[in-house]
C-alpha atoms as a PDB file:
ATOM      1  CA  UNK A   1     -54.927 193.836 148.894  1.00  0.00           C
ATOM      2  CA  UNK A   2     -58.454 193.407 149.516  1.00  0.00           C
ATOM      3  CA  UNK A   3     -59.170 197.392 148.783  1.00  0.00           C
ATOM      4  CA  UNK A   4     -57.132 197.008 145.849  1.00  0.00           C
ATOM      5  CA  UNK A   5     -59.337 194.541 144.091  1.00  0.00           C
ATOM      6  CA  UNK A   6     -62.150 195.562 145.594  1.00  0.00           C
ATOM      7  CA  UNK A   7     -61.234 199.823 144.175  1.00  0.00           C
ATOM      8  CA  UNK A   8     -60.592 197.872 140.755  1.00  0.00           C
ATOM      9  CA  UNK A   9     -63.905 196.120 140.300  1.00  0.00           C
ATOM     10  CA  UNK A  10     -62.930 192.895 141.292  1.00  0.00           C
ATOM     11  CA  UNK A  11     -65.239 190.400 142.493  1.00  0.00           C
ATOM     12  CA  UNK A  12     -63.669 189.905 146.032  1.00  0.00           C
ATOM     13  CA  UNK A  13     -66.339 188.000 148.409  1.00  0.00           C
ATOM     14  CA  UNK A  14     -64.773 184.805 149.485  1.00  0.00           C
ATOM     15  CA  UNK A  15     -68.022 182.811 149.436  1.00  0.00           C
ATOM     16  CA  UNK A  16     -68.215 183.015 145.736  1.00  0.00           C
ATOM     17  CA  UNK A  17     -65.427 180.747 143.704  1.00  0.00           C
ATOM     18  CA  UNK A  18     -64.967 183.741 141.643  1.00  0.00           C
ATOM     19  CA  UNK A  19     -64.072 186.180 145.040  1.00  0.00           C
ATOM     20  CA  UNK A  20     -62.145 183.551 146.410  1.00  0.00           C
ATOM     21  CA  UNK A  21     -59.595 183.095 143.334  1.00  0.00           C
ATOM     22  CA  UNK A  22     -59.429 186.554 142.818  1.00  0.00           C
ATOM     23  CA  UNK A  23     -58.329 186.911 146.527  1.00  0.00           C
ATOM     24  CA  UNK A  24     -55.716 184.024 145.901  1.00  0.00           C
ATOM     25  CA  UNK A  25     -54.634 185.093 142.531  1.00  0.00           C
ATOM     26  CA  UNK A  26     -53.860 188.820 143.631  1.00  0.00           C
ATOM     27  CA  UNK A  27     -52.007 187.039 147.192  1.00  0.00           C
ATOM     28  CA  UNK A  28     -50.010 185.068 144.755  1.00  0.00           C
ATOM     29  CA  UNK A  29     -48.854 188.392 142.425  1.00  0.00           C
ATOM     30  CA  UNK A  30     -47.754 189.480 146.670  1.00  0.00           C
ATOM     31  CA  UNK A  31     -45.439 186.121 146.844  1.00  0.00           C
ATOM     32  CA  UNK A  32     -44.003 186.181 143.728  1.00  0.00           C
ATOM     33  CA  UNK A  33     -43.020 189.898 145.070  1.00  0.00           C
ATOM     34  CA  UNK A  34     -42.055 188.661 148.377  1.00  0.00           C
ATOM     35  CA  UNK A  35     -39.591 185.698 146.648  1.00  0.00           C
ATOM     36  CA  UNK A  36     -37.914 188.699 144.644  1.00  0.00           C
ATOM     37  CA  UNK A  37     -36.818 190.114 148.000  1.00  0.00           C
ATOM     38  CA  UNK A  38     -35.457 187.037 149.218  1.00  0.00           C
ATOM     39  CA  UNK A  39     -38.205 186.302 151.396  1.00  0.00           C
ATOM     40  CA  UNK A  40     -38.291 182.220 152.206  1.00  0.00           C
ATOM     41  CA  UNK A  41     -41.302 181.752 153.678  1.00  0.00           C
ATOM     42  CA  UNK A  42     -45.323 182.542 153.267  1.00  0.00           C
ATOM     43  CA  UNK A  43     -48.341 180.515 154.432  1.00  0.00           C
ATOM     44  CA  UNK A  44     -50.555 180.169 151.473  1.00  0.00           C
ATOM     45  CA  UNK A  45     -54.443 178.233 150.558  1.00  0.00           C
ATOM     46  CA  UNK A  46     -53.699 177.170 146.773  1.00  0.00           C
ATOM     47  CA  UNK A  47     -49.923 175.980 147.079  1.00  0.00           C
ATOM     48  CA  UNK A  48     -49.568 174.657 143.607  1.00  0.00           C
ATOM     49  CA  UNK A  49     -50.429 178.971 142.646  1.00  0.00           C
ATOM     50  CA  UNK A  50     -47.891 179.811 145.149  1.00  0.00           C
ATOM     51  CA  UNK A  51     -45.572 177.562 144.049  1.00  0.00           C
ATOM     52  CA  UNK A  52     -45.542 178.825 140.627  1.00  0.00           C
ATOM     53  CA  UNK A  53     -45.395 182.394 141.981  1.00  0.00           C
ATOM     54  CA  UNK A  54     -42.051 181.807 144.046  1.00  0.00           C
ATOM     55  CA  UNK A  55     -40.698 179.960 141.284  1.00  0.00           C
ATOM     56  CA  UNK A  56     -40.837 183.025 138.971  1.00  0.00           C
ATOM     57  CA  UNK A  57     -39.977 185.412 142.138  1.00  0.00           C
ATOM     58  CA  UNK A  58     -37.515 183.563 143.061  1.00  0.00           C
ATOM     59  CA  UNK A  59     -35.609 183.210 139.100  1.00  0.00           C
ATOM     60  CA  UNK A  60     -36.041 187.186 139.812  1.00  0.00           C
ATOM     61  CA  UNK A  61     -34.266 187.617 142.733  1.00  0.00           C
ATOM     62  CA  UNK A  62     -31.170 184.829 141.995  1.00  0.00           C
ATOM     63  CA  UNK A  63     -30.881 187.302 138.372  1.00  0.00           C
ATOM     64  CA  UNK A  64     -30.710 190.195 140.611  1.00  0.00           C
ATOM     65  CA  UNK A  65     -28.175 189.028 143.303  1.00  0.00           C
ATOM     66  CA  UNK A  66     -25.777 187.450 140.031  1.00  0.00           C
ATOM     67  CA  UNK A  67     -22.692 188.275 140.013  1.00  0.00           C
ATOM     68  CA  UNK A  68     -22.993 188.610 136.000  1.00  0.00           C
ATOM     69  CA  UNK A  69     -23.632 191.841 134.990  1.00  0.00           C
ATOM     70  CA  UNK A  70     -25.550 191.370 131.541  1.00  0.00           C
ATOM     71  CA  UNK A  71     -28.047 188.741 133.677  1.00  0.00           C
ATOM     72  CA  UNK A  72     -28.299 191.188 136.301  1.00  0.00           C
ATOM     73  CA  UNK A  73     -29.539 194.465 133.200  1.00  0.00           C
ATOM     74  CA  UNK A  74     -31.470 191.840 131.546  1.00  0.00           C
ATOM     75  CA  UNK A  75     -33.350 191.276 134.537  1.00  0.00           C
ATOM     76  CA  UNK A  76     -33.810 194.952 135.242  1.00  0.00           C
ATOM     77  CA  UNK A  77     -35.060 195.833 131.815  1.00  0.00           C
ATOM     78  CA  UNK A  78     -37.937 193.175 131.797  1.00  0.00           C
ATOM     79  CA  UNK A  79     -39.207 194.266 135.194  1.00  0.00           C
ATOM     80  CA  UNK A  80     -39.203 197.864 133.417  1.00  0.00           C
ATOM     81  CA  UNK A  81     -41.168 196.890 130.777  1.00  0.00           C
ATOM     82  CA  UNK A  82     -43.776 194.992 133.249  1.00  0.00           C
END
């Protein structure tokens, strides 16, 4: 994730406040990915960034595993459109 930011011009050096929310903020876009999957668990540093994360992964993956079908295309479109 590091290279990522770091290939993208993004201040990355945790020492500096800048760096180190960059680092977090880029680790929370991984969690909110991680919740979509159904995964449960992650250890995190800012938990109230995390917890918004999972909250929105997580609204993703319970839209995705519904057994109605217009949720389920409604939830595919907007991650097409991301």
């Amino acid at each position: 994730m590091v290279n990522i930011l770091e290939e993208e011009g993004f201040e990355t050096n945790p020492e500096t406040k800048e760096g180190f929310y960059n680092r977090d903020l880029a680790s929370s876009h991984l969690t909110s990915i991680a919740a979509s999957q159904g995964v449960e668990i992650v250890r995190v540093h800012d938990v109230p960034l995390h917890k918004m994360a999972v909250a929105i992964g997580n609204s993703i993956h319970q839209a995705d595993q519904a057994q109605d079908l217009h949720l389920k295309t409604i939830s595919v479109k907007k991650r097409e459109e991301i």
